[in-house]
N, C-alpha and C. Protein backbone atom coordinates (compact mmCIF):
# COMPACT_ATOMS: atom_id res chain seq x y z
N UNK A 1 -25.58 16.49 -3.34
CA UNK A 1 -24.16 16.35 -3.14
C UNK A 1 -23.84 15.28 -2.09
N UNK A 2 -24.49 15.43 -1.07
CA UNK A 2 -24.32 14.07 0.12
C UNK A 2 -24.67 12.53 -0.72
N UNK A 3 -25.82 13.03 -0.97
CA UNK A 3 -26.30 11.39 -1.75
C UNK A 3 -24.95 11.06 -2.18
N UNK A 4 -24.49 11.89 -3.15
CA UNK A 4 -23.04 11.18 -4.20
C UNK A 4 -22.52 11.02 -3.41
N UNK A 5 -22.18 11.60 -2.11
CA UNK A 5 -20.91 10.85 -1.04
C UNK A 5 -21.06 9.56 -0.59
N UNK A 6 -21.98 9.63 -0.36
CA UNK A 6 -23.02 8.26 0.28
C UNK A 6 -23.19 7.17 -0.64
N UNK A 7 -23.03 7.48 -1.94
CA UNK A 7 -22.75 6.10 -2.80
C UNK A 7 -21.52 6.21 -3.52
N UNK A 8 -20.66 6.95 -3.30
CA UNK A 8 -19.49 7.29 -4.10
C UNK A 8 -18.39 7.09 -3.12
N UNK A 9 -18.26 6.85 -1.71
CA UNK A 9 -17.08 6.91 -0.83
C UNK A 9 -17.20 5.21 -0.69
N UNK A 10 -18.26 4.55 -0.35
CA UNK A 10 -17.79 3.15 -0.27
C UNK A 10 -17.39 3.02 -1.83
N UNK A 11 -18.12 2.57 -3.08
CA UNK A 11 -17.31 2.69 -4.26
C UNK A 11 -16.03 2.87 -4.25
N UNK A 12 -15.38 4.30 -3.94
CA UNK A 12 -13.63 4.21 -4.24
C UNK A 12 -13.06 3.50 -3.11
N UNK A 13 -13.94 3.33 -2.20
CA UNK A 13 -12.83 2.33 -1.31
C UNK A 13 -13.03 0.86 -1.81
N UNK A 14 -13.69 0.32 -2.19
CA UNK A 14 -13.64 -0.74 -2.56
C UNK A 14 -12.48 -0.90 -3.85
N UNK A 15 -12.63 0.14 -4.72
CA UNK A 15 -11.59 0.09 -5.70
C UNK A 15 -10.32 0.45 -5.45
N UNK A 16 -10.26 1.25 -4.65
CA UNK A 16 -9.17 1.44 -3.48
C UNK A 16 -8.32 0.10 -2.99
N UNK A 17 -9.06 -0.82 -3.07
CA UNK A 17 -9.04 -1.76 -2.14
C UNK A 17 -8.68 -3.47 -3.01
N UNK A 18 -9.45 -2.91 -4.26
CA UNK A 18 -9.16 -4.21 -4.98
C UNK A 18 -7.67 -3.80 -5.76
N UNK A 19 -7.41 -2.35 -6.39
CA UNK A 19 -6.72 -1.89 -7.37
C UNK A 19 -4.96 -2.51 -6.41
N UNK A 20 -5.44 -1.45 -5.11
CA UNK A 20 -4.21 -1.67 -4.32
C UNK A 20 -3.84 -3.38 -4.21
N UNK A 21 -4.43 -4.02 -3.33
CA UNK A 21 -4.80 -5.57 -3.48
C UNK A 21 -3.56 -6.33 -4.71
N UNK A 22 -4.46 -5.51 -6.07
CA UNK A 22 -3.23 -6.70 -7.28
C UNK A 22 -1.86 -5.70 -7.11
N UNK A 23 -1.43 -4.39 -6.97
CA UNK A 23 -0.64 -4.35 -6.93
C UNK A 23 0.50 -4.72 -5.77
N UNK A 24 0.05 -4.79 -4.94
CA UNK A 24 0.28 -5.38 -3.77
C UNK A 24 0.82 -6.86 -4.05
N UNK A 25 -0.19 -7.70 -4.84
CA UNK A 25 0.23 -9.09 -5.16
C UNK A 25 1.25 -9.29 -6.65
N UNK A 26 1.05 -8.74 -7.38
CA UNK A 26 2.55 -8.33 -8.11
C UNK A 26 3.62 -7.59 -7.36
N UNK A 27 3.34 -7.12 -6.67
CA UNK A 27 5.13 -6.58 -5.76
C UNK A 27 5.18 -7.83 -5.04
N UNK A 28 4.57 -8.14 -4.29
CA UNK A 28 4.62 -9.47 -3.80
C UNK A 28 5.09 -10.65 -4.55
N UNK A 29 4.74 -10.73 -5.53
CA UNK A 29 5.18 -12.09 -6.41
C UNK A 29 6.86 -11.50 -6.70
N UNK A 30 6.97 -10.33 -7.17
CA UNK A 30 8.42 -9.43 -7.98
C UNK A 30 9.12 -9.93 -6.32
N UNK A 31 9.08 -9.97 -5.39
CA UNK A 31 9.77 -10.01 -3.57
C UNK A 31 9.86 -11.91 -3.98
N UNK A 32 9.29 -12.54 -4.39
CA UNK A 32 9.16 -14.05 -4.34
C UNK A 32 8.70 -14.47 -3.07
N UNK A 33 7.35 -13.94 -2.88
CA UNK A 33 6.27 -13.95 -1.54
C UNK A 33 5.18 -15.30 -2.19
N UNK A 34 4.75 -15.10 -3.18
CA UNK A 34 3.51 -15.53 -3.49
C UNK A 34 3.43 -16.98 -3.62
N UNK A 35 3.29 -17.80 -2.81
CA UNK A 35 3.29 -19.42 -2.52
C UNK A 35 1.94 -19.72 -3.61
N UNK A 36 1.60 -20.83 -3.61
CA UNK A 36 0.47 -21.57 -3.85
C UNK A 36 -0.48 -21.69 -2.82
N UNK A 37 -1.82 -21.48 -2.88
CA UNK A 37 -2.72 -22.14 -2.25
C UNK A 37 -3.53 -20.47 -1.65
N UNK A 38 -2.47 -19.45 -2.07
CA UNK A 38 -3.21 -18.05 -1.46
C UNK A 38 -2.94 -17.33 -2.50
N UNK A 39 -4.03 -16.58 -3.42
CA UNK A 39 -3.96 -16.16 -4.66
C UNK A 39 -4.19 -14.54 -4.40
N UNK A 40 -4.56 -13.53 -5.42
CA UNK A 40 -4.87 -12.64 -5.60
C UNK A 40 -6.32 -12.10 -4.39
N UNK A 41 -7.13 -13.15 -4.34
CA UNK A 41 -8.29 -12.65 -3.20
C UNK A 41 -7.91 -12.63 -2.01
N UNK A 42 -7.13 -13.61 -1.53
CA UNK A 42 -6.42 -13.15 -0.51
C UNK A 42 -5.73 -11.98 -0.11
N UNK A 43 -4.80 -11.38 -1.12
CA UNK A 43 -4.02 -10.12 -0.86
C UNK A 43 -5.05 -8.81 -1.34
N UNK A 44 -6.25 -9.27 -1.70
CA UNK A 44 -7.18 -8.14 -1.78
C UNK A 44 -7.79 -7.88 -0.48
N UNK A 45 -8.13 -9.16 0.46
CA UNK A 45 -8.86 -9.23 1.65
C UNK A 45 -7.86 -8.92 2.93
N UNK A 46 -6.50 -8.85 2.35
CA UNK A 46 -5.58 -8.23 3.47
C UNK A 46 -5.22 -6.88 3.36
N UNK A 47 -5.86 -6.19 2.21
CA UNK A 47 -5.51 -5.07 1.56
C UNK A 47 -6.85 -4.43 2.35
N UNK A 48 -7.86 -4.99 2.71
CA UNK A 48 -8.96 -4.54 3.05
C UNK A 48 -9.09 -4.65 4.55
N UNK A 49 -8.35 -6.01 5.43
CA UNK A 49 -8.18 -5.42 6.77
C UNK A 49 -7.57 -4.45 7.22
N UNK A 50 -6.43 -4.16 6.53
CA UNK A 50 -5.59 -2.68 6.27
C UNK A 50 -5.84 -1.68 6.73
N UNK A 51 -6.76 -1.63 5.62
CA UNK A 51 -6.91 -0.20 5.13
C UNK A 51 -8.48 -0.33 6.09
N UNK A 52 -9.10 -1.31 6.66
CA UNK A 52 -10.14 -0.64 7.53
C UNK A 52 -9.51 -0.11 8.95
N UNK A 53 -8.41 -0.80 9.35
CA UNK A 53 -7.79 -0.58 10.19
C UNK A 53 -6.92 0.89 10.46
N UNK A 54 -6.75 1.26 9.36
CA UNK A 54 -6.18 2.44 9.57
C UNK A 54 -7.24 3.55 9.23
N UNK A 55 -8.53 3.23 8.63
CA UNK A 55 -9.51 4.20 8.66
C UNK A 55 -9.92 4.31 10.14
N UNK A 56 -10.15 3.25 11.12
CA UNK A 56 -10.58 3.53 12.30
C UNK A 56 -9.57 3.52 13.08
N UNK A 57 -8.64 3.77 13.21
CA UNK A 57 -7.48 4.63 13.82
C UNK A 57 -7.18 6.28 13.84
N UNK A 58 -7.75 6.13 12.44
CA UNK A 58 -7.28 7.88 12.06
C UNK A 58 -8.48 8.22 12.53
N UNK A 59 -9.59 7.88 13.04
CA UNK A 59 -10.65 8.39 13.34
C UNK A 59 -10.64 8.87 15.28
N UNK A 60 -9.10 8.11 15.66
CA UNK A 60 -8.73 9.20 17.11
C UNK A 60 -7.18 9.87 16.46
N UNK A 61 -8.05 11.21 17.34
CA UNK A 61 -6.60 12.28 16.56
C UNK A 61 -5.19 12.08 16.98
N UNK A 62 -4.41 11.76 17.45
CA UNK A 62 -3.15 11.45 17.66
C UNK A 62 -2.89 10.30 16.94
N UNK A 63 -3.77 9.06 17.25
CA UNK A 63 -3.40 7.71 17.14
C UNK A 63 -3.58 7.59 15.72
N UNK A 64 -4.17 8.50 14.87
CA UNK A 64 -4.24 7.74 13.37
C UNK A 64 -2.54 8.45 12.73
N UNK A 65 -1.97 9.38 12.89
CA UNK A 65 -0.82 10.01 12.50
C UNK A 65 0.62 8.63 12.40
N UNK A 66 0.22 8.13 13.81
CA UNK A 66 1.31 7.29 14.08
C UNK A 66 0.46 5.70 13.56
N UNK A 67 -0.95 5.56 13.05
CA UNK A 67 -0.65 4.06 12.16
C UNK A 67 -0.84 4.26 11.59
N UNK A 68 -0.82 5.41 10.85
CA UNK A 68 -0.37 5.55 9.04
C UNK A 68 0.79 5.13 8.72
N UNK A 69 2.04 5.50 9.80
CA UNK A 69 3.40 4.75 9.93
C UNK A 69 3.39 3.61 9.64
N UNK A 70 2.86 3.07 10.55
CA UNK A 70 2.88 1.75 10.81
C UNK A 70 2.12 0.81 9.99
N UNK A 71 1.03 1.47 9.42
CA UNK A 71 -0.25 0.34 8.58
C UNK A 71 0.65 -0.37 7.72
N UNK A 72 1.83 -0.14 6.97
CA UNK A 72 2.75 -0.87 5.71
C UNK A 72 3.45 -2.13 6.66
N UNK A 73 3.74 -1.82 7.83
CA UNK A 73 4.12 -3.05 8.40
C UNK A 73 2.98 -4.20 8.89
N UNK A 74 2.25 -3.51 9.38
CA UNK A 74 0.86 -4.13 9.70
C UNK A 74 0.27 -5.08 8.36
N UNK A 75 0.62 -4.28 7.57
CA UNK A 75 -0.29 -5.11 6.03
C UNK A 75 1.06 -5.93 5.49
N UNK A 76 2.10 -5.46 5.59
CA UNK A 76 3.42 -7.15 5.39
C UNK A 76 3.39 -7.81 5.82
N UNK A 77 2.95 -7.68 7.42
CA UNK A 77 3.16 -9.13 8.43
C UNK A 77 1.73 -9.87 7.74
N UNK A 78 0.35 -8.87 7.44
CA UNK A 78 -0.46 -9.87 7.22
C UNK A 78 -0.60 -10.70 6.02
N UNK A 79 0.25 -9.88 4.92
CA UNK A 79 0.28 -10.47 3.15
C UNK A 79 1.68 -11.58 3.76
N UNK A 80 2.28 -11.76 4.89
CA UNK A 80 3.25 -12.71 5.18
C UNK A 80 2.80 -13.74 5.56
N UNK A 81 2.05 -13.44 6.00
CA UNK A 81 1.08 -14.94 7.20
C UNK A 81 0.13 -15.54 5.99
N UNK A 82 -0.37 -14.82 5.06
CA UNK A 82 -1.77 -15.19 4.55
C UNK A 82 -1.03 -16.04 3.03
N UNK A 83 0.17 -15.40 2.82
CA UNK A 83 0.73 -16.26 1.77
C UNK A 83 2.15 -17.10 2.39
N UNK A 84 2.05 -17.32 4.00
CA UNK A 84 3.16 -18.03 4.12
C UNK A 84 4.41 -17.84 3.85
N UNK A 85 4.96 -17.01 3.34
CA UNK A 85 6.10 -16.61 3.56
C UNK A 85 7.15 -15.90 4.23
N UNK A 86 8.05 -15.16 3.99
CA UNK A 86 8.99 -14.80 5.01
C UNK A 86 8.75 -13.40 5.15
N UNK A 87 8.59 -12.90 6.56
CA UNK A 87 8.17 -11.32 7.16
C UNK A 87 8.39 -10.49 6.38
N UNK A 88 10.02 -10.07 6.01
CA UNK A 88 10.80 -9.21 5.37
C UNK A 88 10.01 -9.20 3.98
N UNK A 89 9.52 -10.07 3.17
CA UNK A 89 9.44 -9.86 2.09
C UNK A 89 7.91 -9.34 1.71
N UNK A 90 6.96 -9.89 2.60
CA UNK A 90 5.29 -8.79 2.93
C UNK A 90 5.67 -7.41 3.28
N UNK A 91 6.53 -7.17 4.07
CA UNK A 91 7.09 -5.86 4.15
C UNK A 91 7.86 -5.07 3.30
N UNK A 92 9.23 -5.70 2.63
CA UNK A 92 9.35 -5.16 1.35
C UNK A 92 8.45 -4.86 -0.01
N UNK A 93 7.08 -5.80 0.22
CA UNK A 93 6.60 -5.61 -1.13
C UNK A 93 6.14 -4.26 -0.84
N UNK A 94 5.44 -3.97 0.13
CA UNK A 94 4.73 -2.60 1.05
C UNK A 94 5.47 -1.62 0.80
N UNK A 95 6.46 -1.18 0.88
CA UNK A 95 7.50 -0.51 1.02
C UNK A 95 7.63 -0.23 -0.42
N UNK A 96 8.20 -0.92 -1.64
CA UNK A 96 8.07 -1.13 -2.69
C UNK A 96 7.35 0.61 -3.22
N UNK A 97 6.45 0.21 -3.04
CA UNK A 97 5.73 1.71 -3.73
C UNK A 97 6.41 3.18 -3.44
N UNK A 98 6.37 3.13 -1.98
CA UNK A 98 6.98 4.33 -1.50
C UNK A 98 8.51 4.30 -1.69
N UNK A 99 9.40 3.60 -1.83
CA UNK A 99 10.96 3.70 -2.55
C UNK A 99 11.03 4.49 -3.81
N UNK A 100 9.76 3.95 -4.66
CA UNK A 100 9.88 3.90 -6.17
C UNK A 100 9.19 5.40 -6.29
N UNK A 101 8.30 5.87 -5.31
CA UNK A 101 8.25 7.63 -5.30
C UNK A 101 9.64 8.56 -4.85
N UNK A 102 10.15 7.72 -3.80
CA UNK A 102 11.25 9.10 -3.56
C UNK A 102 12.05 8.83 -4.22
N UNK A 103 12.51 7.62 -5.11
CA UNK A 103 13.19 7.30 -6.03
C UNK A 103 12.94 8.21 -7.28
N UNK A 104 11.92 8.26 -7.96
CA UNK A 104 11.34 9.13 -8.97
C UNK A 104 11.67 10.63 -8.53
N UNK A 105 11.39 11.05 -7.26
CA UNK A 105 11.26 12.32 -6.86
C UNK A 105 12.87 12.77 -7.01
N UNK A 106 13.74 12.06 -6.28
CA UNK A 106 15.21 12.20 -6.38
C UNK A 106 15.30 12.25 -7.90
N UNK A 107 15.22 11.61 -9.01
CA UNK A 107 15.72 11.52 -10.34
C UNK A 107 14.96 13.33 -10.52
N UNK A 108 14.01 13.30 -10.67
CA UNK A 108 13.41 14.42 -10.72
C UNK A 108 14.13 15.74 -10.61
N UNK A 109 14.37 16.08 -9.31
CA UNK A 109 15.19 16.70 -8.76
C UNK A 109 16.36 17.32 -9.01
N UNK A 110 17.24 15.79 -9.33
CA UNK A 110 17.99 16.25 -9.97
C UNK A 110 18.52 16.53 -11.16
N UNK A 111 17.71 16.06 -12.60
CA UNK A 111 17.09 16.23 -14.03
C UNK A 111 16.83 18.25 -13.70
N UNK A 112 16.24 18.17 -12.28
CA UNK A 112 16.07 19.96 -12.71
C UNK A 112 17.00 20.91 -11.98
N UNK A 113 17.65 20.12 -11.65
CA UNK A 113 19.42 21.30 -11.30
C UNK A 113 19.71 20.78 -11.99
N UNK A 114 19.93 19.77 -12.98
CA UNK A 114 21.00 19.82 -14.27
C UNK A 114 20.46 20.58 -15.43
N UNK A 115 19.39 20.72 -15.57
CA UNK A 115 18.65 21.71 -16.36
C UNK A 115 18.71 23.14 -15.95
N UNK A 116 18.81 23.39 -14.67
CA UNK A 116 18.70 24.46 -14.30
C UNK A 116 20.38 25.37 -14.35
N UNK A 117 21.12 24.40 -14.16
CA UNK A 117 22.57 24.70 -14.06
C UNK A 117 23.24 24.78 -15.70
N UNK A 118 22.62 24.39 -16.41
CA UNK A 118 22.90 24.22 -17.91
C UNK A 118 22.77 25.61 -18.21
N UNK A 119 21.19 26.08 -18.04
CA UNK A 119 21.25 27.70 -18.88
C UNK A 119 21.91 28.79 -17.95
């Protein structure tokens, strides 16, 4: 069972890491972030300072709670710098995901008090 952890936890982080990465660079391109000259490996390799960064944060107990907050700004400013464009919009692409859950969750929600109020 360890063995499989031991070759199975780097694995999903890497896919973790590339999967997040393109979507990251399609929200990014959908924001009109994505310049020339910094492609898809780039926003995979900022997807990966990230997310190491907030693995060794969460690894002291207080301090990882509060840059889980923060890692989406941390990873806009850096998909901002690395493709040259404007702050707000590395940060909106970030953001992007989590809108489009409480967005879903709200429709949700309320699809089941109108269902629920029907019968």
């Amino acid at each position: 069972m360890s063995a499989a952890l031991l070759v199975l936890t780097p694995l999903m982080a890497f896919l973790r890491m590339v999967v997040g990465g393109a979507i990251l660079h399609g929200l990014l391109w959908l924001w009109g972030g994505v310049r020339p000259g910094a492609g898809l490996p780039a926003t995979i390799r900022a997807t990966g300072y990230a997310s190491a960064f907030l693995a060794l944060a969460s690894a002291i107990p207080m301090v990882g709670a509060f840059a889980a907050l923060g890692a989406p700004v941390l990873l806009g400013y850096g998909l901002a710098r690395i493709h040259r464009c404007d702050t707000w919009r590395g940060i909106c692409a970030c953001y992007t995901p989590l809108l489009l859950c409480c967005c879903s969750y709200a429709a949700l929600f309320a699809l089941a008090l109108r269902l629920g109020s029907a019968s």
